[in-house]
N, C-alpha and C. Protein backbone atom coordinates (compact mmCIF):
# COMPACT_ATOMS: atom_id res chain seq x y z
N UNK A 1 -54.74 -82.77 152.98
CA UNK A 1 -55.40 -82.64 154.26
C UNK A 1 -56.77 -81.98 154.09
N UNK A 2 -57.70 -82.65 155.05
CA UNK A 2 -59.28 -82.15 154.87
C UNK A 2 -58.91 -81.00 156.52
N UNK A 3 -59.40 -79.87 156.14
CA UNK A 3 -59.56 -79.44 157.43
C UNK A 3 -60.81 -79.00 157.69
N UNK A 4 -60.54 -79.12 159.50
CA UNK A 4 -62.21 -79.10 159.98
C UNK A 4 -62.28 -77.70 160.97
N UNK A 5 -63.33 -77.62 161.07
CA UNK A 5 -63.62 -76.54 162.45
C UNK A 5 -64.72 -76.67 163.40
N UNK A 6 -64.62 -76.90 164.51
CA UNK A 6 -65.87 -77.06 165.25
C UNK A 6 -66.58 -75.80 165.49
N UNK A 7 -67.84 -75.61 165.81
CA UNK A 7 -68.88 -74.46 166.05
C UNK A 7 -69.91 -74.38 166.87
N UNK A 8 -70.02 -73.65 167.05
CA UNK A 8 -71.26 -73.00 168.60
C UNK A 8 -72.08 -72.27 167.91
N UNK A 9 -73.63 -72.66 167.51
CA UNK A 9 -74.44 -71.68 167.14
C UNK A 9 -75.32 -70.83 168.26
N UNK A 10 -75.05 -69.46 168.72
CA UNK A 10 -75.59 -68.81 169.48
C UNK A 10 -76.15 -67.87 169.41
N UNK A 11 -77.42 -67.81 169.45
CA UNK A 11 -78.27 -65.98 168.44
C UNK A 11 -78.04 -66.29 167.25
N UNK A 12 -77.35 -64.68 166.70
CA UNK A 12 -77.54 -64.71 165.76
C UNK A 12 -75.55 -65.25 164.74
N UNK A 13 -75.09 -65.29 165.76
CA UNK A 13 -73.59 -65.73 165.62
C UNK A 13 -72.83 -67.30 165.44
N UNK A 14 -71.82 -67.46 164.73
CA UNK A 14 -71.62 -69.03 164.59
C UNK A 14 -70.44 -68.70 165.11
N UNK A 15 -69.82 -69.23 165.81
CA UNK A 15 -68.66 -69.33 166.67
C UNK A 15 -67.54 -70.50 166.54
N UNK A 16 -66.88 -70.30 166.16
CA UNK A 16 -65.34 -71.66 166.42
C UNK A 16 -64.82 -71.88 167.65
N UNK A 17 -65.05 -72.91 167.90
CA UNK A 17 -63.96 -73.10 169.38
C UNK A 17 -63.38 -74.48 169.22
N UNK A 18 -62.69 -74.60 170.36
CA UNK A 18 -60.93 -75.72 169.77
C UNK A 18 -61.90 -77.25 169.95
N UNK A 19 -61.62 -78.16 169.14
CA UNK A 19 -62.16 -79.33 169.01
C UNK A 19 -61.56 -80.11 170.26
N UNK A 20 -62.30 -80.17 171.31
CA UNK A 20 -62.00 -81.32 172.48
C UNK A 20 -62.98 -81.74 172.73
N UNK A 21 -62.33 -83.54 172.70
CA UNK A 21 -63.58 -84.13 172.97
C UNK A 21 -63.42 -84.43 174.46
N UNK A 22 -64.67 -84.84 175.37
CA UNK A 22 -64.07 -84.89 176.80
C UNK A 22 -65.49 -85.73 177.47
N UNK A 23 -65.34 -86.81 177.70
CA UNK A 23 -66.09 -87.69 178.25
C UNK A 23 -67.55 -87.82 177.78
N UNK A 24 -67.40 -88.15 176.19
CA UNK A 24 -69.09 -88.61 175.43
C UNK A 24 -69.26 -86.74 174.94
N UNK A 25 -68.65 -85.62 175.30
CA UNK A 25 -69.15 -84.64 174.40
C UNK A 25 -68.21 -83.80 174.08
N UNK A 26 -68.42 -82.50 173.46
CA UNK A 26 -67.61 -81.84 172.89
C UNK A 26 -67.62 -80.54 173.74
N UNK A 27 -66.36 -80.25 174.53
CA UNK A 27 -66.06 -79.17 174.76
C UNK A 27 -66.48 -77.84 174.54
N UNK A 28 -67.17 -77.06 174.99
CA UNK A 28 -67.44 -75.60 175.26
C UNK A 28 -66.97 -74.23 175.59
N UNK A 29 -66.18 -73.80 175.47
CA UNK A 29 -65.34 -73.01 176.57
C UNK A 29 -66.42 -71.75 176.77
N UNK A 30 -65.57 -70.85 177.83
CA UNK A 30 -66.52 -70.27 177.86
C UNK A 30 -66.49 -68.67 176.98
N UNK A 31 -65.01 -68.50 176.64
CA UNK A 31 -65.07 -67.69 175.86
C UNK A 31 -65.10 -67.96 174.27
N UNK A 32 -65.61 -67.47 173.49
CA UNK A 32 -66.11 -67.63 172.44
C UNK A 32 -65.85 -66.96 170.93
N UNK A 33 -65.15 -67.31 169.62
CA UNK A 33 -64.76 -66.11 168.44
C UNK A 33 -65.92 -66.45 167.91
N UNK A 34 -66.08 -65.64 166.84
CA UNK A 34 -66.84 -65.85 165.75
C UNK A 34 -66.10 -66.01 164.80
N UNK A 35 -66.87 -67.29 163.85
CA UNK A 35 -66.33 -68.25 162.75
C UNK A 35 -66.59 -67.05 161.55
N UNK A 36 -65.30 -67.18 161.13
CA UNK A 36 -65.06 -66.08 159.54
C UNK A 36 -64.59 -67.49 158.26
N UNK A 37 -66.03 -67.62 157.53
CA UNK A 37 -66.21 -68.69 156.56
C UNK A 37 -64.61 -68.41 155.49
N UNK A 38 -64.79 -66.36 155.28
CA UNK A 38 -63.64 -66.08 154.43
C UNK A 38 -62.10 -66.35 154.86
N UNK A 39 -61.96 -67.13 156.47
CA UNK A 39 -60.45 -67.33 156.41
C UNK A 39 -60.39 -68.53 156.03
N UNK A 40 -60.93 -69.50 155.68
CA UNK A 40 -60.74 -70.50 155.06
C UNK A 40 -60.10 -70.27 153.68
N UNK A 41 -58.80 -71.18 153.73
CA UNK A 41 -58.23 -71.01 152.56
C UNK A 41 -58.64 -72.14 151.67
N UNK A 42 -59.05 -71.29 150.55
CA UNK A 42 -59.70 -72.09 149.45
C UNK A 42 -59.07 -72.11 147.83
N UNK A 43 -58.71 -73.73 148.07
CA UNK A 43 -58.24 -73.72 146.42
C UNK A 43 -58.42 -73.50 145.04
N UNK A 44 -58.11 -73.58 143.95
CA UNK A 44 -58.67 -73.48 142.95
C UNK A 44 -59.89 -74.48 142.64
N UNK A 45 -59.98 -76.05 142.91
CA UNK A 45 -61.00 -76.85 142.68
C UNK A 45 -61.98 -76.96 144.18
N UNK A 46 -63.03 -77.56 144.31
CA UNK A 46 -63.60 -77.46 145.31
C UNK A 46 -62.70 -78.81 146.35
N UNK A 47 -62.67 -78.39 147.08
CA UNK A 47 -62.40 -79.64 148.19
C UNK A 47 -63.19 -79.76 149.61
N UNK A 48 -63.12 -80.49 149.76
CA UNK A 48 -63.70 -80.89 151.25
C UNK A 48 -63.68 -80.44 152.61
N UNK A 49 -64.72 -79.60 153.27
CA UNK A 49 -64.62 -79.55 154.66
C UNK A 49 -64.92 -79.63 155.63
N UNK A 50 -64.81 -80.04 156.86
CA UNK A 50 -65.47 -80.37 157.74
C UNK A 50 -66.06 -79.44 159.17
N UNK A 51 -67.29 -79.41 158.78
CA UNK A 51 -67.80 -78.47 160.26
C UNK A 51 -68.65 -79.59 161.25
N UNK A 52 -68.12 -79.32 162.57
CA UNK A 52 -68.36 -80.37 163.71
C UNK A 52 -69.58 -79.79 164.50
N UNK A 53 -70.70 -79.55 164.18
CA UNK A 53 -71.51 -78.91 165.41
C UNK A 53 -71.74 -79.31 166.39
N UNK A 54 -71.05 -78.79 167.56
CA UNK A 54 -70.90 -79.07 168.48
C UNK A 54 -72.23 -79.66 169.77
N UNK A 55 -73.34 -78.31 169.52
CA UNK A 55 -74.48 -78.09 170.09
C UNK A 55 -75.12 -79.00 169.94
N UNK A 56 -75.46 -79.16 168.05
CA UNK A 56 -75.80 -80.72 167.75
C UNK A 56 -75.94 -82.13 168.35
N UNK A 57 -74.49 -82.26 168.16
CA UNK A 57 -73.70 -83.17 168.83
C UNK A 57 -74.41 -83.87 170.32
N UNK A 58 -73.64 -82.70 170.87
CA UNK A 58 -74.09 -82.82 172.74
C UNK A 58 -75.25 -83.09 172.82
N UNK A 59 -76.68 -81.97 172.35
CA UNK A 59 -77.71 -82.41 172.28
C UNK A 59 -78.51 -83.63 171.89
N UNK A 60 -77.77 -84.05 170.61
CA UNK A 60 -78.32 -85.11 170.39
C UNK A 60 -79.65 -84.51 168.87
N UNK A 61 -79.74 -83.12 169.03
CA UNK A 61 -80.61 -82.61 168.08
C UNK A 61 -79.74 -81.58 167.41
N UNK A 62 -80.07 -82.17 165.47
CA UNK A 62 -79.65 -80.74 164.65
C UNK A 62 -79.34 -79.48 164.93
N UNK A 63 -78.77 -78.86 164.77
CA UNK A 63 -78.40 -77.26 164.90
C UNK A 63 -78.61 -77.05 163.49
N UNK A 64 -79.85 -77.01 162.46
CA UNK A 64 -79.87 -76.44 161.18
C UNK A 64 -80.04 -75.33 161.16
N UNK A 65 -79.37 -74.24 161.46
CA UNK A 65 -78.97 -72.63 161.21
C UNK A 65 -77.66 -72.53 161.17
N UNK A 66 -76.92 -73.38 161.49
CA UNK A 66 -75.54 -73.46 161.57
C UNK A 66 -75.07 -72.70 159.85
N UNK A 67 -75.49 -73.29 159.15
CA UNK A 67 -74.75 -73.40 157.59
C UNK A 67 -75.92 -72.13 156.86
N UNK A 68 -76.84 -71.87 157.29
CA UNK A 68 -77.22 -70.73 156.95
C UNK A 68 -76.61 -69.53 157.15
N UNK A 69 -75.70 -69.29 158.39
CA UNK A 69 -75.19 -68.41 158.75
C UNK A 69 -73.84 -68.03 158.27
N UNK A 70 -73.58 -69.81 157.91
CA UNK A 70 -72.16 -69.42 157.44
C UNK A 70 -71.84 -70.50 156.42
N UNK A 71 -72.51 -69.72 154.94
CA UNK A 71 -72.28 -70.38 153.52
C UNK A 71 -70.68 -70.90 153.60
N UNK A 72 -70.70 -71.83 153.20
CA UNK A 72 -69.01 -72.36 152.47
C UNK A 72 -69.28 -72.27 151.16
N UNK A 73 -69.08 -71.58 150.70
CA UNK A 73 -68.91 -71.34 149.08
C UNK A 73 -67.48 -71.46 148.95
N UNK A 74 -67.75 -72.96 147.47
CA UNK A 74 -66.29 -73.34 147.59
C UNK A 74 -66.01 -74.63 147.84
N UNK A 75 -67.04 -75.10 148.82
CA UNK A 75 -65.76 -76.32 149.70
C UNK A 75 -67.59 -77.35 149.58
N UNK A 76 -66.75 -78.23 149.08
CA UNK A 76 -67.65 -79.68 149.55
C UNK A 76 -67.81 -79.89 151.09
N UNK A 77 -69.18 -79.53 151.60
CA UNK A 77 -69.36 -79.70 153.33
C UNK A 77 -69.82 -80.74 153.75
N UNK A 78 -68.82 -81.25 154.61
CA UNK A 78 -69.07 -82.72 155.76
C UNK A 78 -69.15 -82.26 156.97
N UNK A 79 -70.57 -82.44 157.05
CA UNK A 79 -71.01 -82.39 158.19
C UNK A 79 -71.56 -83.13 159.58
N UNK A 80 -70.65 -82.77 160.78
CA UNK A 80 -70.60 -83.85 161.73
C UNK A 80 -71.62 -83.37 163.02
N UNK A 81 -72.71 -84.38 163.23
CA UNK A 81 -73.28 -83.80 164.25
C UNK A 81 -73.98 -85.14 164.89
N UNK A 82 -75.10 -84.42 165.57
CA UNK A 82 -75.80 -85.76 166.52
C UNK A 82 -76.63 -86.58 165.70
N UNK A 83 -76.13 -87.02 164.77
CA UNK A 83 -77.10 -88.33 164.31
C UNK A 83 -77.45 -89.42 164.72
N UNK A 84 -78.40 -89.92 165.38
CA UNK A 84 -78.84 -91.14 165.74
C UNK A 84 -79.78 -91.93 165.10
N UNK A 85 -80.64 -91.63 163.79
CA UNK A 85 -81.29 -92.45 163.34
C UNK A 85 -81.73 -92.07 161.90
N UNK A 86 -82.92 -92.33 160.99
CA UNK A 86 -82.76 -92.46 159.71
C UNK A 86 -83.50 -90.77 159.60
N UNK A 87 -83.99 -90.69 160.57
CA UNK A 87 -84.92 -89.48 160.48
C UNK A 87 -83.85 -88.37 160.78
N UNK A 88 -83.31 -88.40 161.27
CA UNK A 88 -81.87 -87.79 161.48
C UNK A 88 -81.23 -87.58 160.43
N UNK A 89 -80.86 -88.37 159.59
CA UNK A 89 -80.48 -88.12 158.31
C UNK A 89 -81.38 -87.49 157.48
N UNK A 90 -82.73 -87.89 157.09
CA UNK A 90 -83.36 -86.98 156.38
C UNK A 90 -83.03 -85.49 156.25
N UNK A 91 -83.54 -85.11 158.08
CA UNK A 91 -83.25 -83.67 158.11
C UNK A 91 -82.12 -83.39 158.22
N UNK A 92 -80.83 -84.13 157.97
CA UNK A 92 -79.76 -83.49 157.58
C UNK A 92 -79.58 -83.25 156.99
N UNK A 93 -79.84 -83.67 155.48
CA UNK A 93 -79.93 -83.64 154.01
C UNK A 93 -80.52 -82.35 153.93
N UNK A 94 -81.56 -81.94 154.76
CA UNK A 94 -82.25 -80.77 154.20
C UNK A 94 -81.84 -79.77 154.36
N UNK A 95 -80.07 -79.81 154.83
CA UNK A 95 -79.65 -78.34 154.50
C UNK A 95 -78.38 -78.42 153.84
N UNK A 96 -77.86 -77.72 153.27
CA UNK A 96 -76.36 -77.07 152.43
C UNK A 96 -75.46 -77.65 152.62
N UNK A 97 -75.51 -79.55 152.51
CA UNK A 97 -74.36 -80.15 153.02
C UNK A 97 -73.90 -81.21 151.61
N UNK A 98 -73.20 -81.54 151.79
CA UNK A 98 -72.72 -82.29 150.73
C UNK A 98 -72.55 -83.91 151.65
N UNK A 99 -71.74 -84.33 152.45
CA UNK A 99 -71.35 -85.39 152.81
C UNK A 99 -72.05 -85.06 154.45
N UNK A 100 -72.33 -86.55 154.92
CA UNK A 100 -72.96 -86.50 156.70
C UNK A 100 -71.94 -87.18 157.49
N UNK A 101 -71.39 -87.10 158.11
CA UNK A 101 -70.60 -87.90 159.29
C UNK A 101 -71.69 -88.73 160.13
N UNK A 102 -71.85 -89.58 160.47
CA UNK A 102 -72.64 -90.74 160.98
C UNK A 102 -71.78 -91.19 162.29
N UNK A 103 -72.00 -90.60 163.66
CA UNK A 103 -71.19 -90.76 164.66
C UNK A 103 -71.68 -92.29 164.89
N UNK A 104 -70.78 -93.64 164.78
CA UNK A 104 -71.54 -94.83 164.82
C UNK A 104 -71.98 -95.15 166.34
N UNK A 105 -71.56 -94.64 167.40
CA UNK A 105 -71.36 -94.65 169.02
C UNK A 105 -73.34 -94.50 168.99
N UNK A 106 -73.29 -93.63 168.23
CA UNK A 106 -75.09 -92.64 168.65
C UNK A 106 -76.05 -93.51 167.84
N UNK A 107 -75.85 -94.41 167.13
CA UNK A 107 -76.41 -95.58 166.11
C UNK A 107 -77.04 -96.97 167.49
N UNK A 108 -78.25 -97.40 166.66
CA UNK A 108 -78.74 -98.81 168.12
C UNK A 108 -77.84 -100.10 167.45
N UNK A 109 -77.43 -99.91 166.23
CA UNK A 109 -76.52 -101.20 166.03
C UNK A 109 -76.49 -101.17 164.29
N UNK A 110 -76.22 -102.71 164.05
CA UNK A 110 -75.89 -102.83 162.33
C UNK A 110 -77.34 -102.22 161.89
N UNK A 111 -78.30 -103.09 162.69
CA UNK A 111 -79.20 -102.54 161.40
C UNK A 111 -79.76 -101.12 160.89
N UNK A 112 -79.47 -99.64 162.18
CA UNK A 112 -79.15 -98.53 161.58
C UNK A 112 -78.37 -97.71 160.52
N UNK A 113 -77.11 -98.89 160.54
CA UNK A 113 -75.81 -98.94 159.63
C UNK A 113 -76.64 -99.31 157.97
N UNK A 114 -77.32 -100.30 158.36
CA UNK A 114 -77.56 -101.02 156.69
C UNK A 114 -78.97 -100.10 156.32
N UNK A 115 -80.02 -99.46 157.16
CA UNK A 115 -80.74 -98.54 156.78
C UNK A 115 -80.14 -97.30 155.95
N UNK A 116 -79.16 -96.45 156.97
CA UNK A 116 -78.75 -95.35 156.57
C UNK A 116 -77.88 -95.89 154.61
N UNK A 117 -77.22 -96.70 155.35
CA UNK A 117 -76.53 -97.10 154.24
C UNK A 117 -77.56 -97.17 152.40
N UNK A 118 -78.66 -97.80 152.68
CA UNK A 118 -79.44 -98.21 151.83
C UNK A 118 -79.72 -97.26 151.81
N UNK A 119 -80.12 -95.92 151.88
CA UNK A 119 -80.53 -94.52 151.88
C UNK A 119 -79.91 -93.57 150.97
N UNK A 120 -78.64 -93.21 152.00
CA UNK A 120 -77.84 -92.38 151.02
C UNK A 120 -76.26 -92.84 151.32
N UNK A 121 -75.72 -92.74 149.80
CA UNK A 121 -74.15 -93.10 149.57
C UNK A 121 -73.59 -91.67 149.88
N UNK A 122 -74.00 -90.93 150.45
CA UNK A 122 -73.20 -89.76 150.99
C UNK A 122 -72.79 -89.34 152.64
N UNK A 123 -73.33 -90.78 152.93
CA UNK A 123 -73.16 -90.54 154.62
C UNK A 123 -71.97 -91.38 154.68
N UNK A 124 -70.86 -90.44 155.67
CA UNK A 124 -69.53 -91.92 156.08
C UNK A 124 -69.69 -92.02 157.18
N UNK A 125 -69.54 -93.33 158.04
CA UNK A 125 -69.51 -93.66 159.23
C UNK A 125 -68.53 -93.53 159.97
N UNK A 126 -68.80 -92.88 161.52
CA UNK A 126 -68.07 -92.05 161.68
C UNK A 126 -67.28 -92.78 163.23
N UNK A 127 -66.08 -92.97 163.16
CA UNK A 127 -65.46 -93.93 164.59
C UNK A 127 -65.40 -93.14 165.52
N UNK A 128 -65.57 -92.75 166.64
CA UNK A 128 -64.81 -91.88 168.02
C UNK A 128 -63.93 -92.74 168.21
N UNK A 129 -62.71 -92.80 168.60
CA UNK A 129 -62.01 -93.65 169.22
C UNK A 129 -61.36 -92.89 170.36
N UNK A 130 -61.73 -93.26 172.06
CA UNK A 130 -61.37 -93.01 173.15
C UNK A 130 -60.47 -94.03 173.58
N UNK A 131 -59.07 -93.76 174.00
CA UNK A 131 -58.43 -94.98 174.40
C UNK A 131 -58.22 -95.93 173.33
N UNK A 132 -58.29 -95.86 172.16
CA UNK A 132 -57.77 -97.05 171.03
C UNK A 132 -59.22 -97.51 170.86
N UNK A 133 -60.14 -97.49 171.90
CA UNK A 133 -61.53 -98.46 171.76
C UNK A 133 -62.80 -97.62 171.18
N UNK A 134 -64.06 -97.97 170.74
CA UNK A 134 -64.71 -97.63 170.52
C UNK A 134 -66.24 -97.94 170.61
N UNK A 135 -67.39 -97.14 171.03
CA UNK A 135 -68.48 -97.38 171.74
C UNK A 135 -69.27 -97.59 170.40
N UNK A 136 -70.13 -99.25 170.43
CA UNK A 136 -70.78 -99.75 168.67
C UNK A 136 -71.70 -100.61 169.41
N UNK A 137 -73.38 -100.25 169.36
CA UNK A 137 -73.65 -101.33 169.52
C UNK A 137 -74.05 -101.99 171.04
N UNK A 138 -73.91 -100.41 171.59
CA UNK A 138 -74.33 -100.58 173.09
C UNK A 138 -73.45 -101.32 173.84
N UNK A 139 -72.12 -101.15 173.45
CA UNK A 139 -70.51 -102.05 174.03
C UNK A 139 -69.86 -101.80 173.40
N UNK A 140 -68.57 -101.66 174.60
CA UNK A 140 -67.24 -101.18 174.05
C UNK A 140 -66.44 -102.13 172.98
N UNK A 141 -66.06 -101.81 171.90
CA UNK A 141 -65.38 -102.63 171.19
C UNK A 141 -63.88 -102.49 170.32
N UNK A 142 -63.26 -103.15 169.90
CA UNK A 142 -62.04 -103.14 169.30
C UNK A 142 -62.19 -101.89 167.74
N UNK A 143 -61.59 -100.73 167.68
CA UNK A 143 -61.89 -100.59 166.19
C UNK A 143 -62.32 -100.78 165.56
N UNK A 144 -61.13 -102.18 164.74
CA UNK A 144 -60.95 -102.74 163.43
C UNK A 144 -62.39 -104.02 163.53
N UNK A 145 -62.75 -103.93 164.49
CA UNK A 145 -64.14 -104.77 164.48
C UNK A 145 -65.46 -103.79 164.07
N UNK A 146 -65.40 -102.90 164.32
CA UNK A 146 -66.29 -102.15 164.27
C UNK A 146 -66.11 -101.68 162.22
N UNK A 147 -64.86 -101.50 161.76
CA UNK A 147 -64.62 -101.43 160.61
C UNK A 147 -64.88 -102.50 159.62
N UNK A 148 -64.97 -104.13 160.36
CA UNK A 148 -65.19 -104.88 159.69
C UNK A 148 -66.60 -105.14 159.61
N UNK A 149 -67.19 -104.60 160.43
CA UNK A 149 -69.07 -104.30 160.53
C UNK A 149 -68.90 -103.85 159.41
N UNK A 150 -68.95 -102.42 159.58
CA UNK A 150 -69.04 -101.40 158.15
C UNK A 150 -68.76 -101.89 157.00
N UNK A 151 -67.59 -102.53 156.70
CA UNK A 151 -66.75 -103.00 155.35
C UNK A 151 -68.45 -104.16 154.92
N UNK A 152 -68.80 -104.73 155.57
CA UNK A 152 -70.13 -105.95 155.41
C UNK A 152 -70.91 -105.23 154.88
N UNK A 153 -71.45 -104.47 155.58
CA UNK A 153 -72.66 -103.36 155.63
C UNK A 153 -72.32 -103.15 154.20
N UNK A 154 -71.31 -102.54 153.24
CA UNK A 154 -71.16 -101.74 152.08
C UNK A 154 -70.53 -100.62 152.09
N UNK A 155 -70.01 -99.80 152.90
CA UNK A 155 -69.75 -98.71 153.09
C UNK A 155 -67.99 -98.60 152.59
N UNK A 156 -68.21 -97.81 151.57
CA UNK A 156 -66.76 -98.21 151.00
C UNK A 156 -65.54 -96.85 151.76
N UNK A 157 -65.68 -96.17 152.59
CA UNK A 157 -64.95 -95.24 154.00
C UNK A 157 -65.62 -94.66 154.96
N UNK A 158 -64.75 -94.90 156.03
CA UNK A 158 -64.96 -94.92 157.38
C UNK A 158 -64.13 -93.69 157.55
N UNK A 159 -64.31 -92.68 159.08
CA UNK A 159 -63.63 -91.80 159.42
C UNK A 159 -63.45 -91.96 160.54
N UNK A 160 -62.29 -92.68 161.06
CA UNK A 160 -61.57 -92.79 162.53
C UNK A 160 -61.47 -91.45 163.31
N UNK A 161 -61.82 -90.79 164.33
CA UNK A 161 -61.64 -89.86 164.70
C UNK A 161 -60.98 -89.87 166.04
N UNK A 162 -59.43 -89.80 165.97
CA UNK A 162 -59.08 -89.80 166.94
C UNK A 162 -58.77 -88.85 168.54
N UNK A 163 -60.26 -89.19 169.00
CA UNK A 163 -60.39 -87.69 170.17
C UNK A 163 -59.16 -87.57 171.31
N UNK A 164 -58.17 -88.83 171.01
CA UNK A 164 -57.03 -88.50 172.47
C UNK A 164 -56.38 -88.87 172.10
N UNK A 165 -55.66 -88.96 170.50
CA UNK A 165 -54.39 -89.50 170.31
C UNK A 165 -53.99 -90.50 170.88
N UNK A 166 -54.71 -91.66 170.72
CA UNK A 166 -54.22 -92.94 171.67
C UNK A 166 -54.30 -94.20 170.55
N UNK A 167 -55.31 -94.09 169.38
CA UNK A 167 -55.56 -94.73 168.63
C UNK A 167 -54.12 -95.89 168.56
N UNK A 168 -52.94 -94.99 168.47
CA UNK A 168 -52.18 -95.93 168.41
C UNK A 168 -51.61 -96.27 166.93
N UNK A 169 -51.15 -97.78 166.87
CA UNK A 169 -51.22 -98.02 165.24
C UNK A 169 -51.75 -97.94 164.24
N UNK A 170 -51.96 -97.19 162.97
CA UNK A 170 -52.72 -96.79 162.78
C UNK A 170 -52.47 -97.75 160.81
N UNK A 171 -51.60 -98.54 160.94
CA UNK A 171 -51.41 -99.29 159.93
C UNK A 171 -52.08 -100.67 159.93
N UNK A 172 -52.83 -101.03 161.40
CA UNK A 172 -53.69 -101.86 161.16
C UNK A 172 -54.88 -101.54 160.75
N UNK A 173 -55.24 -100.51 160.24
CA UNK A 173 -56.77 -100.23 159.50
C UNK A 173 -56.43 -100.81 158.01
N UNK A 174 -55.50 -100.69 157.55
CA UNK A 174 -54.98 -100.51 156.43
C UNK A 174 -55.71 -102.10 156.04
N UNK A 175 -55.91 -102.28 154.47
CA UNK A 175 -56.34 -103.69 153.75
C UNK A 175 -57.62 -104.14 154.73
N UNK A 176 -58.71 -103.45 154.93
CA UNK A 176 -59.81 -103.43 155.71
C UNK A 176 -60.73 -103.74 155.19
N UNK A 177 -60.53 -103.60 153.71
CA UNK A 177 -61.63 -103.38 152.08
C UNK A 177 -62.04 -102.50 152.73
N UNK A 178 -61.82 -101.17 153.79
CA UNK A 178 -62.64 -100.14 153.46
C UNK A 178 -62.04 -98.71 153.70
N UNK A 179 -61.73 -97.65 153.19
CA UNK A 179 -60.89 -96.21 153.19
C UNK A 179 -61.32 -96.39 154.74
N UNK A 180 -59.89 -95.86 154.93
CA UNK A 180 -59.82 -95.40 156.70
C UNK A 180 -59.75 -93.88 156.46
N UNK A 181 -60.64 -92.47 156.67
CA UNK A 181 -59.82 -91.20 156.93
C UNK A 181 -59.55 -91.05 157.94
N UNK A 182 -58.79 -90.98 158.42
CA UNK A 182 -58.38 -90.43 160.32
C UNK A 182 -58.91 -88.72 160.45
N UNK A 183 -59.49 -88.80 161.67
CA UNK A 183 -59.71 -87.31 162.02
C UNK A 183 -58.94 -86.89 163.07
N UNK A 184 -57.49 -86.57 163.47
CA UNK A 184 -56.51 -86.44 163.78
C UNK A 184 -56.11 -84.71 164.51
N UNK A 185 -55.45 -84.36 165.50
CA UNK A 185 -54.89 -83.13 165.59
C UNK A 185 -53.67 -83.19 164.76
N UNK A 186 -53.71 -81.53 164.11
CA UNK A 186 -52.67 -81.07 162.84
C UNK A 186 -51.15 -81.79 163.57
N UNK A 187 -50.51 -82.18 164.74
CA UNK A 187 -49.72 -82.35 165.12
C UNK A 187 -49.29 -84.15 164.83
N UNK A 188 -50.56 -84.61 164.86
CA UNK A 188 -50.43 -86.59 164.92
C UNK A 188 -50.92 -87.17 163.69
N UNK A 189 -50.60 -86.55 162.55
CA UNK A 189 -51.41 -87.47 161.21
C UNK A 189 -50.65 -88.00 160.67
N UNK A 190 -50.75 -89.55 160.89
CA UNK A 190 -50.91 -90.72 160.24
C UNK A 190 -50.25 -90.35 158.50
N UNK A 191 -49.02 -91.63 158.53
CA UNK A 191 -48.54 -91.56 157.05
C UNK A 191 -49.33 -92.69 156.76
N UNK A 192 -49.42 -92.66 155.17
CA UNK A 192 -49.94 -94.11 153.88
C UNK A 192 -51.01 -93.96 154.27
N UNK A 193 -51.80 -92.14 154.22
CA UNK A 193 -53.62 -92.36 153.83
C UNK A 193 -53.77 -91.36 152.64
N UNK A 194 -54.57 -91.72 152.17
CA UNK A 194 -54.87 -90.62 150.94
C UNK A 194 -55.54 -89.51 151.26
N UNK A 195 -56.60 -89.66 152.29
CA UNK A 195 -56.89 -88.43 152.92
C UNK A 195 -56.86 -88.43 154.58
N UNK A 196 -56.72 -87.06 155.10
CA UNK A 196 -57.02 -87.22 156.17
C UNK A 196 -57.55 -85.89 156.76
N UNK A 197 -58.18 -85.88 157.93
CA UNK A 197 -59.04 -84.61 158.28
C UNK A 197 -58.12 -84.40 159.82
N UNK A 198 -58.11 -83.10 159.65
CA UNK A 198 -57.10 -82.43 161.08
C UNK A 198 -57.91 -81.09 162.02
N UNK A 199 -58.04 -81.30 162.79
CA UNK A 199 -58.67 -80.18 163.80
C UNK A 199 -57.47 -79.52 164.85
């Protein structure tokens, strides 16, 4: 299991709060912890983790202080935020991340897909799935269509993120030619994946 944590950068503080997604954004509450990098339990080899910036996200613009504030030493960082275009990626790159989540919903279509793609092999494209369906392309569409975009494009894994547990079957991703990770609550993850990410 990849685990993730979502975050609120405010002042001078990085904050965790519970990953809900809720009509196109990410949940806020109004009370607020502060994110302790040291409770992350960390293995002997480096592995993978995922921080969701939330602020990012919603906005639509970087939150790059996020990962200044709170080094992951240790953990390969995938980082999920408001990306919408190639310039977007640049300045994502330009901070302390290892892997980019590529929300595909916030993308104008394939040919952002085959830019980013041609760019860097460290970005995975990233599914919301509301209701089983998913927003690609300026229209609502089926998933496994949206996976078979990607699989064209080159992109050898995709990260399904399922914001309402509705996704459903989750054995039709499977033989896609392309890694499905599901981004799942710790309660609903999906058997026959090699990885998967839990909030």
């Amino acid at each position: 299991m990849i685990e993730s944590v979502s975050v609120v950068h405010r002042g001078k503080v990085v904050n965790a709060v519970p990953t809900r997604y809720v009509e196109g954004r990410f949940d806020v509450p109004k009370d607020l912890e502060p994110f302790d990098a040291t409770s992350v339990p960390r293995g002997e080899e480096r592995e993978p983790f995922v921080m969701v910036d939330v602020v990012g996200y919603n906005s639509r613009r970087i939150a790059d202080k996020v990962l200044s504030k709170v080094p992951m030493k240790g953990f390969d960082v995938w980082y999920l935020t408001g990306v919408r275009d190639i310039e977007d990626v640049f300045d994502s790159f330009m901070m302390d991340i290892d892997r980019l989540l590529v929300p595909c919903h916030l993308l104008s279509g394939q040919d952002s897909l085959e830019e980013i793609f041609d760019v860097s092999e460290d970005c995975i494209p990233t599914i919301f799935a509301v209701k089983g369906m998913t927003g690609f392309s300026n229209s609502i569409m089926d998933i496994r269509k949206v996976m078979d975009v990607l699989s064209r494009v080159g992109f050898p894994e995709a990260i399904v993120f399922d914001t309402d547990s509705k996704v459903g079957n989750w054995d039709r991703f499977k033989g896609t030619g392309i890694e499905t990770i599901p981004m799942v609550s710790k309660d609903s993850v999906p058997l026959g994946f090699d990885r998967a990410i839990t909030y």
